[in-house]
PDB file of N, CA and C in Angstrom:
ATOM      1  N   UNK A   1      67.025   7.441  19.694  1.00  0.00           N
ATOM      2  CA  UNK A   1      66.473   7.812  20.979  1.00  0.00           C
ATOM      3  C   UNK A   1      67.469   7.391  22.050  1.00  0.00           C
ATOM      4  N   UNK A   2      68.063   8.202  22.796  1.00  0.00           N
ATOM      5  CA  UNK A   2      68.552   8.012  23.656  1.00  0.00           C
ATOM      6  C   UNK A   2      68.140   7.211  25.272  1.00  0.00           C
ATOM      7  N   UNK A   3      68.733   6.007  25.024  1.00  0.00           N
ATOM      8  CA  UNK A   3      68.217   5.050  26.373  1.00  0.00           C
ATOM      9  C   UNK A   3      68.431   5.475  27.918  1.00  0.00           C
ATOM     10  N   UNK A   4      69.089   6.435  28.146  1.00  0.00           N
ATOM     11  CA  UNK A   4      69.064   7.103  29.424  1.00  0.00           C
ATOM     12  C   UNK A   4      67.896   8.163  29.661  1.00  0.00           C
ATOM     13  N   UNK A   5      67.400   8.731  28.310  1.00  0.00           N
ATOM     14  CA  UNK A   5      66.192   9.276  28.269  1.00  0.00           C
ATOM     15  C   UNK A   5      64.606   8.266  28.588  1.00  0.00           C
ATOM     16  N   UNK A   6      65.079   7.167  27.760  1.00  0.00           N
ATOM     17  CA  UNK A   6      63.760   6.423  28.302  1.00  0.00           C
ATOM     18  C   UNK A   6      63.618   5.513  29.035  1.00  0.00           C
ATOM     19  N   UNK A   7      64.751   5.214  30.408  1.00  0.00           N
ATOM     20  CA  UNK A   7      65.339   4.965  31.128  1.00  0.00           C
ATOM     21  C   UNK A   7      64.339   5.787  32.774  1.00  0.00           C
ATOM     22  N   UNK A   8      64.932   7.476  32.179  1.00  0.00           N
ATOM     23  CA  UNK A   8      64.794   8.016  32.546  1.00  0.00           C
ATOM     24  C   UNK A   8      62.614   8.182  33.307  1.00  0.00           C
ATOM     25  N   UNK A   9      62.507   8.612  32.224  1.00  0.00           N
ATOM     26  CA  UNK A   9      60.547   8.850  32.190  1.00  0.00           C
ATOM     27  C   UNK A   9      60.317   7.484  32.474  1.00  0.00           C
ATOM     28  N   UNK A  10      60.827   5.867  31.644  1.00  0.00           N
ATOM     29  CA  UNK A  10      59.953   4.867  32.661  1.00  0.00           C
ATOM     30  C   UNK A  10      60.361   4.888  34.600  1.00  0.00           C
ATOM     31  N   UNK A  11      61.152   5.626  34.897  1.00  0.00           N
ATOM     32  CA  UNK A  11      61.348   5.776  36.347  1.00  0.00           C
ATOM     33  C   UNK A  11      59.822   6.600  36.708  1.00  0.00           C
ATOM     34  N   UNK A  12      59.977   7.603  35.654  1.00  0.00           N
ATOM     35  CA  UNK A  12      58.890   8.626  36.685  1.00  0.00           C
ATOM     36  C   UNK A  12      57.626   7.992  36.630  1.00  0.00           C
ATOM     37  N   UNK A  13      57.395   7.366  35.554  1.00  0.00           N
ATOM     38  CA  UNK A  13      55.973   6.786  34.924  1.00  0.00           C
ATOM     39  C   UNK A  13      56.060   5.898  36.075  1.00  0.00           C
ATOM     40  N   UNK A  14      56.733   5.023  36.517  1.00  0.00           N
ATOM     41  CA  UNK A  14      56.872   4.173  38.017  1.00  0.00           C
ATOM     42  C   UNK A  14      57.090   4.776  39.238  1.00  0.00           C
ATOM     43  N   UNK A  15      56.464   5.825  39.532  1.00  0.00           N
ATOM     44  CA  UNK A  15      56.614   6.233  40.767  1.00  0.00           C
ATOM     45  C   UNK A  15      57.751   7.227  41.355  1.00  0.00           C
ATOM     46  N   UNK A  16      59.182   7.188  40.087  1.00  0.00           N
ATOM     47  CA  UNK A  16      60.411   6.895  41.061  1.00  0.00           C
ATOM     48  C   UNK A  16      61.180   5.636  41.079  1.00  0.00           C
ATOM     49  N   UNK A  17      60.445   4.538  41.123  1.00  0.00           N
ATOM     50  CA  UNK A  17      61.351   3.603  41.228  1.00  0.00           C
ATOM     51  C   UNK A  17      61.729   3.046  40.170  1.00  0.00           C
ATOM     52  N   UNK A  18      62.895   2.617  40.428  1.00  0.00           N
ATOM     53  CA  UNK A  18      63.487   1.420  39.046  1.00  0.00           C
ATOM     54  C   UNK A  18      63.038   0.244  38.804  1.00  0.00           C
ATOM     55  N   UNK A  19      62.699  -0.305  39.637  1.00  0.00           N
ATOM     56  CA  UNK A  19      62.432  -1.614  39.650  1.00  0.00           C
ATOM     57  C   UNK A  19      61.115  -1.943  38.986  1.00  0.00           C
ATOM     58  N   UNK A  20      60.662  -2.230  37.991  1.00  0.00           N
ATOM     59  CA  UNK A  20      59.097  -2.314  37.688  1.00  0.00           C
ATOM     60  C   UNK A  20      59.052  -1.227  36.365  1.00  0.00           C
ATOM     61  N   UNK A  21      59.979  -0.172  36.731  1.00  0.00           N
ATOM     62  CA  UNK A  21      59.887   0.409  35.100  1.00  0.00           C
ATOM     63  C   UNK A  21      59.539   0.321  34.109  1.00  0.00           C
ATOM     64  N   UNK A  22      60.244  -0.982  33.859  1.00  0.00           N
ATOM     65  CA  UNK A  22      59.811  -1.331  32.433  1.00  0.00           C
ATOM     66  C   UNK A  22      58.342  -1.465  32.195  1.00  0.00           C
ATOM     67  N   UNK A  23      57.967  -2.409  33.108  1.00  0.00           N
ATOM     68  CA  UNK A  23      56.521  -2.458  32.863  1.00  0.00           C
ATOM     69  C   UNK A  23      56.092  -0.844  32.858  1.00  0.00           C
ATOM     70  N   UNK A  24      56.198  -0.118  33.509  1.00  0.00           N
ATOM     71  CA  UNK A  24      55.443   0.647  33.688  1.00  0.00           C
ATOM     72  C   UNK A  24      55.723   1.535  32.046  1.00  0.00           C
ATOM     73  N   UNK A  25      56.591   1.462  31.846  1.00  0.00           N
ATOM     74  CA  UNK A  25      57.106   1.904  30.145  1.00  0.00           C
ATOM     75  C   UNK A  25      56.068   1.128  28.948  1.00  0.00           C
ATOM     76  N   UNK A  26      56.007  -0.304  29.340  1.00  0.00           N
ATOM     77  CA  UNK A  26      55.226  -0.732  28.545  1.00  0.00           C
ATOM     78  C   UNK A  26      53.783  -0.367  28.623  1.00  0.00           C
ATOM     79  N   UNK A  27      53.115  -0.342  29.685  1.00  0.00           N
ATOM     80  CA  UNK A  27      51.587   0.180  30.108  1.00  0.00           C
ATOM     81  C   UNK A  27      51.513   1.292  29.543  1.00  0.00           C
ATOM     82  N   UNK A  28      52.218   2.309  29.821  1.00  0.00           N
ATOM     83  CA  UNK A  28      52.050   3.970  28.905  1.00  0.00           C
ATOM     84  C   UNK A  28      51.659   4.064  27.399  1.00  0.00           C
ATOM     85  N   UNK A  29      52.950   2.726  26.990  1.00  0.00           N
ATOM     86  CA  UNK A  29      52.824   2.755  25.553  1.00  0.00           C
ATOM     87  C   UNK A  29      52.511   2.039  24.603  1.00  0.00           C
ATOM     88  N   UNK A  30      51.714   0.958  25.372  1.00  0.00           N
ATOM     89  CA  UNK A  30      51.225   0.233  25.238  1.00  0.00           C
ATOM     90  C   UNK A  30      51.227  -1.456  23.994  1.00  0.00           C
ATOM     91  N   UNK A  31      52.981  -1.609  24.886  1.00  0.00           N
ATOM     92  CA  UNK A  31      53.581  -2.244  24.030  1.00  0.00           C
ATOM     93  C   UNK A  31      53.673  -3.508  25.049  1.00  0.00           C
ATOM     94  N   UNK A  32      54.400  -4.466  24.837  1.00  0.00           N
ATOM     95  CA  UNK A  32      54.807  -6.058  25.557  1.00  0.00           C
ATOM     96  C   UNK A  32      56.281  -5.064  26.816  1.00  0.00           C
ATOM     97  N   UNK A  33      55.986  -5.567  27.918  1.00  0.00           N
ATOM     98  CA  UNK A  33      57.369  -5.439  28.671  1.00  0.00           C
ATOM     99  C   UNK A  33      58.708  -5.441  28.010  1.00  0.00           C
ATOM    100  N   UNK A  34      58.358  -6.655  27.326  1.00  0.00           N
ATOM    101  CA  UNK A  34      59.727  -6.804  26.421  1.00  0.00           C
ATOM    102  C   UNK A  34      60.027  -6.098  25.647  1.00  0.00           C
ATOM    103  N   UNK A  35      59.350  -5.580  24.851  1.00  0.00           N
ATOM    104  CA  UNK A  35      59.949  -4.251  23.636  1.00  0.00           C
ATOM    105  C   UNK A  35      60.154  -3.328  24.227  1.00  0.00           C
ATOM    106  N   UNK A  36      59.921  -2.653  25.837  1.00  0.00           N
ATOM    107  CA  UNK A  36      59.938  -1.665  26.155  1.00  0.00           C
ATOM    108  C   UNK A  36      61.497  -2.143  26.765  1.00  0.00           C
ATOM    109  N   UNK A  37      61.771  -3.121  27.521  1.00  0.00           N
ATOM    110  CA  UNK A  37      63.140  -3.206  27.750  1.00  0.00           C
ATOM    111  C   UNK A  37      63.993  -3.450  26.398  1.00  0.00           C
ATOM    112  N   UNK A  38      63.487  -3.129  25.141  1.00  0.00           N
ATOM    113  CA  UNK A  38      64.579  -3.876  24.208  1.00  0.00           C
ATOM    114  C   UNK A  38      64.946  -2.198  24.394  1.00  0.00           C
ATOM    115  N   UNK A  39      64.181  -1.444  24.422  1.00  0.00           N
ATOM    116  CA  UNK A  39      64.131  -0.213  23.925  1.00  0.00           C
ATOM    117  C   UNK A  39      65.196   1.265  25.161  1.00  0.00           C
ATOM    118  N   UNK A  40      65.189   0.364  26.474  1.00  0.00           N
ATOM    119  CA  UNK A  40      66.175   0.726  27.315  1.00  0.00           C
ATOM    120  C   UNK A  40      67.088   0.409  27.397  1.00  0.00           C
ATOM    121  N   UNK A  41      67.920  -0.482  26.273  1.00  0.00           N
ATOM    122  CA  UNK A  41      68.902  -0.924  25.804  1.00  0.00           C
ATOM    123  C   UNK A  41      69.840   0.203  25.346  1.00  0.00           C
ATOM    124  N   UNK A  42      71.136   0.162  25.493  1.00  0.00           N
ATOM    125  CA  UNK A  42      72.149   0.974  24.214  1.00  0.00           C
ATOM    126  C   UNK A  42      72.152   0.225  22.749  1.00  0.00           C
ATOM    127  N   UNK A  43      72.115   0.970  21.739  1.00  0.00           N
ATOM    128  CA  UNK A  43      72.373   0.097  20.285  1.00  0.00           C
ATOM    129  C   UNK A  43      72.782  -1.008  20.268  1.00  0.00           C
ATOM    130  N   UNK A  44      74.251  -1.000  21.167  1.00  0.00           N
ATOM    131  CA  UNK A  44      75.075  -2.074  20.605  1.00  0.00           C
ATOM    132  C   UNK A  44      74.561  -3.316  21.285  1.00  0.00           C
ATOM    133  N   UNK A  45      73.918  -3.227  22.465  1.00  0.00           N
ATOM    134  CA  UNK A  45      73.432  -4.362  23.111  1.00  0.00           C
ATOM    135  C   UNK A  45      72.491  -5.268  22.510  1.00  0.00           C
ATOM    136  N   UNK A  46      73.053  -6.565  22.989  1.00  0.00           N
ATOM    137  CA  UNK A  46      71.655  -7.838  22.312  1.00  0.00           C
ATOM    138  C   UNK A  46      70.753  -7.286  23.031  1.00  0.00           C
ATOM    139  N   UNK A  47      69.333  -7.966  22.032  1.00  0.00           N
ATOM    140  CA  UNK A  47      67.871  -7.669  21.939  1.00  0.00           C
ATOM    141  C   UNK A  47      68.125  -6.154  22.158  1.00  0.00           C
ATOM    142  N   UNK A  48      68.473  -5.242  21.418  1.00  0.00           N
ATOM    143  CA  UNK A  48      68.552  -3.642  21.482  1.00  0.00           C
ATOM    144  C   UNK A  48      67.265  -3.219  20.395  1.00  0.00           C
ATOM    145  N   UNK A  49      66.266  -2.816  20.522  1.00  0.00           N
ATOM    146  CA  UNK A  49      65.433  -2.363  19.611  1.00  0.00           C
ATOM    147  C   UNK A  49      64.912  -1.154  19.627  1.00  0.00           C
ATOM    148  N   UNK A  50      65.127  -0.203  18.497  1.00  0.00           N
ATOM    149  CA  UNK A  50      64.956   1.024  18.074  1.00  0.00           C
ATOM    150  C   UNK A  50      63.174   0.998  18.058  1.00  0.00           C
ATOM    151  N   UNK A  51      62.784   2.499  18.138  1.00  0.00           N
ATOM    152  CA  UNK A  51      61.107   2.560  18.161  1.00  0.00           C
ATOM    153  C   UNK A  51      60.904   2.964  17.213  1.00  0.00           C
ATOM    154  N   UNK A  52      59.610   2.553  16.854  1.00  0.00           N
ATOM    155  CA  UNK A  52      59.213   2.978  15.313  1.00  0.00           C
ATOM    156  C   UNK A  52      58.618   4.856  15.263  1.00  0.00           C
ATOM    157  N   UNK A  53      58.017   5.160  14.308  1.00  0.00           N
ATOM    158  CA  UNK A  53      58.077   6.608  14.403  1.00  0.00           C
ATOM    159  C   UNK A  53      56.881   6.563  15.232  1.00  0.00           C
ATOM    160  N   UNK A  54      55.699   6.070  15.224  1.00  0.00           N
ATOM    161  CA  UNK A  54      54.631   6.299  16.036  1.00  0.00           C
ATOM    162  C   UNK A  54      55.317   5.976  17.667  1.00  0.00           C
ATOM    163  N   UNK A  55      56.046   5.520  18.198  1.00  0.00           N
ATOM    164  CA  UNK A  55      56.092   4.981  19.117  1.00  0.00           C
ATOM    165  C   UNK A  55      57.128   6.393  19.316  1.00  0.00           C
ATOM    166  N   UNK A  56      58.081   6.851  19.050  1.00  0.00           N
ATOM    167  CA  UNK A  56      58.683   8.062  18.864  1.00  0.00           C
ATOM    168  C   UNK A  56      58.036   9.097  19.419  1.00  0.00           C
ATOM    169  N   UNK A  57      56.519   9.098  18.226  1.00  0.00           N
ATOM    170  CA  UNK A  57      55.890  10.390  19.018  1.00  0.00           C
ATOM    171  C   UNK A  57      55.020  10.678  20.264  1.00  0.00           C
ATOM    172  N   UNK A  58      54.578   9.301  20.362  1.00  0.00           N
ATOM    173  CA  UNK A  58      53.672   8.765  21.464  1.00  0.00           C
ATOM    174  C   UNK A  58      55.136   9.144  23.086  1.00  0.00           C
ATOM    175  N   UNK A  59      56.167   8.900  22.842  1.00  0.00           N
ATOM    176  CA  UNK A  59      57.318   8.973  23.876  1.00  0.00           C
ATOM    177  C   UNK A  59      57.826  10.601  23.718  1.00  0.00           C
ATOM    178  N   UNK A  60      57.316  10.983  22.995  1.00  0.00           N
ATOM    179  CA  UNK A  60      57.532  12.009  22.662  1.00  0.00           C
ATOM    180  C   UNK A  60      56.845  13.005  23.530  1.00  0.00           C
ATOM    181  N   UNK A  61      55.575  13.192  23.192  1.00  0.00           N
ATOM    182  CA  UNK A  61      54.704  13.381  24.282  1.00  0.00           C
ATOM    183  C   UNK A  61      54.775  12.989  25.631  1.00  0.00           C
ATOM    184  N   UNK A  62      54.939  12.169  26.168  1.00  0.00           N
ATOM    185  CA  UNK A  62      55.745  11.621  27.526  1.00  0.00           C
ATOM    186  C   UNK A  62      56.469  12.398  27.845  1.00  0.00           C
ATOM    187  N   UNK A  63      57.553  12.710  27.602  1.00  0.00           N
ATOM    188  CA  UNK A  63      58.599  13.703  27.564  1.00  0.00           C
ATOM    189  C   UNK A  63      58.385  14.938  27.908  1.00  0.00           C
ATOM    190  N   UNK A  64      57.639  15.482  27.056  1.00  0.00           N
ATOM    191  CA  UNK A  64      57.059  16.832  27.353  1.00  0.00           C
ATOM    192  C   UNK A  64      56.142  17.053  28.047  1.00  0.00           C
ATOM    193  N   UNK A  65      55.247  15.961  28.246  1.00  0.00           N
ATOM    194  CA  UNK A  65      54.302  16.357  30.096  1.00  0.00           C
ATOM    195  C   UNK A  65      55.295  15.724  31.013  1.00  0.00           C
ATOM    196  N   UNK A  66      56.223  15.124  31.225  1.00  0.00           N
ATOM    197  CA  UNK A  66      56.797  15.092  31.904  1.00  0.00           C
ATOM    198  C   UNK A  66      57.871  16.264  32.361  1.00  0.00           C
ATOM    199  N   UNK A  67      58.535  17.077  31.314  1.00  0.00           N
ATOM    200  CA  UNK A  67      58.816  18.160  31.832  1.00  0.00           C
ATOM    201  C   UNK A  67      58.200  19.314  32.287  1.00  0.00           C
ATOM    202  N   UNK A  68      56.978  19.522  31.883  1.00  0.00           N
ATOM    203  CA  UNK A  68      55.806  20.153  32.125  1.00  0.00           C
ATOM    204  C   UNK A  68      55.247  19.676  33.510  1.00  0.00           C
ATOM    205  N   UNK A  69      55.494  18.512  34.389  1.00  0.00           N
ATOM    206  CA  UNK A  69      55.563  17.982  35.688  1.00  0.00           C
ATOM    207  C   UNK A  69      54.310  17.584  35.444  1.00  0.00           C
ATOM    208  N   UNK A  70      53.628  17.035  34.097  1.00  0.00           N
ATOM    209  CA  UNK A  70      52.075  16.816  34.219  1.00  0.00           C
ATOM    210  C   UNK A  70      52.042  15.398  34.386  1.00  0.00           C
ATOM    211  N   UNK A  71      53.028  14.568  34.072  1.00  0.00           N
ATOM    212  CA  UNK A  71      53.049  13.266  34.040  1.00  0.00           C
ATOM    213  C   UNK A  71      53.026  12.727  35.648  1.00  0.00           C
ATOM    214  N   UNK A  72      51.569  11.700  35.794  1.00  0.00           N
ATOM    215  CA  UNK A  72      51.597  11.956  37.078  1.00  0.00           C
ATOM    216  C   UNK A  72      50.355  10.342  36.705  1.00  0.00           C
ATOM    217  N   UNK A  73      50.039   9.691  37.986  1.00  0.00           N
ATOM    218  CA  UNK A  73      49.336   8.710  38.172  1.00  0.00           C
ATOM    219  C   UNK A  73      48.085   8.996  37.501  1.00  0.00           C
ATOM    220  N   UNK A  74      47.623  10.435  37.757  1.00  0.00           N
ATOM    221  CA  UNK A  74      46.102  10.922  37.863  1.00  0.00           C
ATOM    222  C   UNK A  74      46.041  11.034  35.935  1.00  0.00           C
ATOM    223  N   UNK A  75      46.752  11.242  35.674  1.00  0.00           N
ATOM    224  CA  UNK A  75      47.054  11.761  34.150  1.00  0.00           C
ATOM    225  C   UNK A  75      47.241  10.203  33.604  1.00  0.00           C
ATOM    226  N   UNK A  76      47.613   9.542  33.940  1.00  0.00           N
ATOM    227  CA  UNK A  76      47.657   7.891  33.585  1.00  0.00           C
ATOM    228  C   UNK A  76      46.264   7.318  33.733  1.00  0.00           C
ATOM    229  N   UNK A  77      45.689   7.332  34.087  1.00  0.00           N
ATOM    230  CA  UNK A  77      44.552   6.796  34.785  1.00  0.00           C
ATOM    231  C   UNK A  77      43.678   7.206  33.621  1.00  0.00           C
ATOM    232  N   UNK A  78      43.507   8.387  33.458  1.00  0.00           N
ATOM    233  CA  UNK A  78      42.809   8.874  32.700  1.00  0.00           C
ATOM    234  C   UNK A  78      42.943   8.606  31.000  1.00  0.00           C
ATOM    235  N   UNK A  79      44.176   8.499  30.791  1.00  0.00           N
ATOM    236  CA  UNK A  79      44.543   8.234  29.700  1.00  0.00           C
ATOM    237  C   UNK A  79      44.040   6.485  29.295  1.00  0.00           C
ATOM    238  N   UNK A  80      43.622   5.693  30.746  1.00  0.00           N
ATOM    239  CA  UNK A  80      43.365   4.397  30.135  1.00  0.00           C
ATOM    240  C   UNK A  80      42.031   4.272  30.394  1.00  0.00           C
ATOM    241  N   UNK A  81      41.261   5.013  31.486  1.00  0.00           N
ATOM    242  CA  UNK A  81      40.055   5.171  31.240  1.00  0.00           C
ATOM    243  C   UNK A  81      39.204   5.842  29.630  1.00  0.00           C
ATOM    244  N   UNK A  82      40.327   6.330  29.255  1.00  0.00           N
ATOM    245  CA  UNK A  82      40.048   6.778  28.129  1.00  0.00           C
ATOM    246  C   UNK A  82      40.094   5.923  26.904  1.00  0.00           C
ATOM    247  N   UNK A  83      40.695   5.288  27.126  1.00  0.00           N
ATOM    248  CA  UNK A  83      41.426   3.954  26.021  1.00  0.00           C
ATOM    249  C   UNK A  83      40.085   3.085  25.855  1.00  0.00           C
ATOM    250  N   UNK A  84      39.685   2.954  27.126  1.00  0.00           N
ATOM    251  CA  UNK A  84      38.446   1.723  27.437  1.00  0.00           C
ATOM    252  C   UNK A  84      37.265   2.281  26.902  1.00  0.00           C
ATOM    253  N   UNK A  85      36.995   3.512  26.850  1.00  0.00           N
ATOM    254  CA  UNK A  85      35.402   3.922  26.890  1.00  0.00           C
ATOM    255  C   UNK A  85      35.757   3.747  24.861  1.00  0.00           C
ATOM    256  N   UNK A  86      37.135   4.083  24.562  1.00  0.00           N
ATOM    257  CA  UNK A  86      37.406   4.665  22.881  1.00  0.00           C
ATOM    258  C   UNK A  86      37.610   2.988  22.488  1.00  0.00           C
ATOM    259  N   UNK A  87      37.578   1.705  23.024  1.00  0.00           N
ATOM    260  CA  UNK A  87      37.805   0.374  22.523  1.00  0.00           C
ATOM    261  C   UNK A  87      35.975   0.008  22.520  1.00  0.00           C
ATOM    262  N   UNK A  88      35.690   0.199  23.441  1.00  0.00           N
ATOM    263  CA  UNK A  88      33.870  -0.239  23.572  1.00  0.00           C
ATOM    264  C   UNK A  88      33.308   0.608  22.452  1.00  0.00           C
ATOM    265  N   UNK A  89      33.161   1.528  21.736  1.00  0.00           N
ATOM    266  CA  UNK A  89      32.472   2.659  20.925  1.00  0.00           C
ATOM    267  C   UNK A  89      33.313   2.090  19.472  1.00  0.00           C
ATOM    268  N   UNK A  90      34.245   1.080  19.279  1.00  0.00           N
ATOM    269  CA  UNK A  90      34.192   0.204  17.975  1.00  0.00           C
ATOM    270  C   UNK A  90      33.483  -0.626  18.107  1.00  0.00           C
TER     271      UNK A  90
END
């Protein structure tokens, strides 16, 4: 996976901005801050960590509502309102 690609979408997933990205990379995908910056790493860099295949397709999807211009706050929101009602119903 190319790190200028997911570089890239944690910008949009943040507003635009850089700063906070990561987190905002991690919230989407619902991983630790930290794996999401291992993961905006190049290979060769310390703490550089590759995504597993679920995490692949989950960014995957990202990708493609994001070029689709669907990736958007309102579309986030929903996706964790959704998370919450699908964690209470175990």
């Amino acid at each position: 996976m190319d790190p200028a690609t997911i570089r890239r979408v944690a910008v949009r997933l943040n507003g635009g901005a850089h700063r906070g990205s990561s987190l905002a990379l991690a919230q989407a995908m619902g991983v630790p801050v930290k794996t999401a910056r291992a993961w905006m790493l190049a290979p060769g860099e310390r703490n550089y960590r590759s995504m597993s295949k679920t995490a692949k397709r989950l960014f995957a999807l990202l990708v493609m509502l994001d070029s689709l211009g669907k990736l958007d706050d309102e579309l986030m929101q929903a996706v964790r309102a959704t998370e919450i009602l699908l964690e209470k119903t175990n």
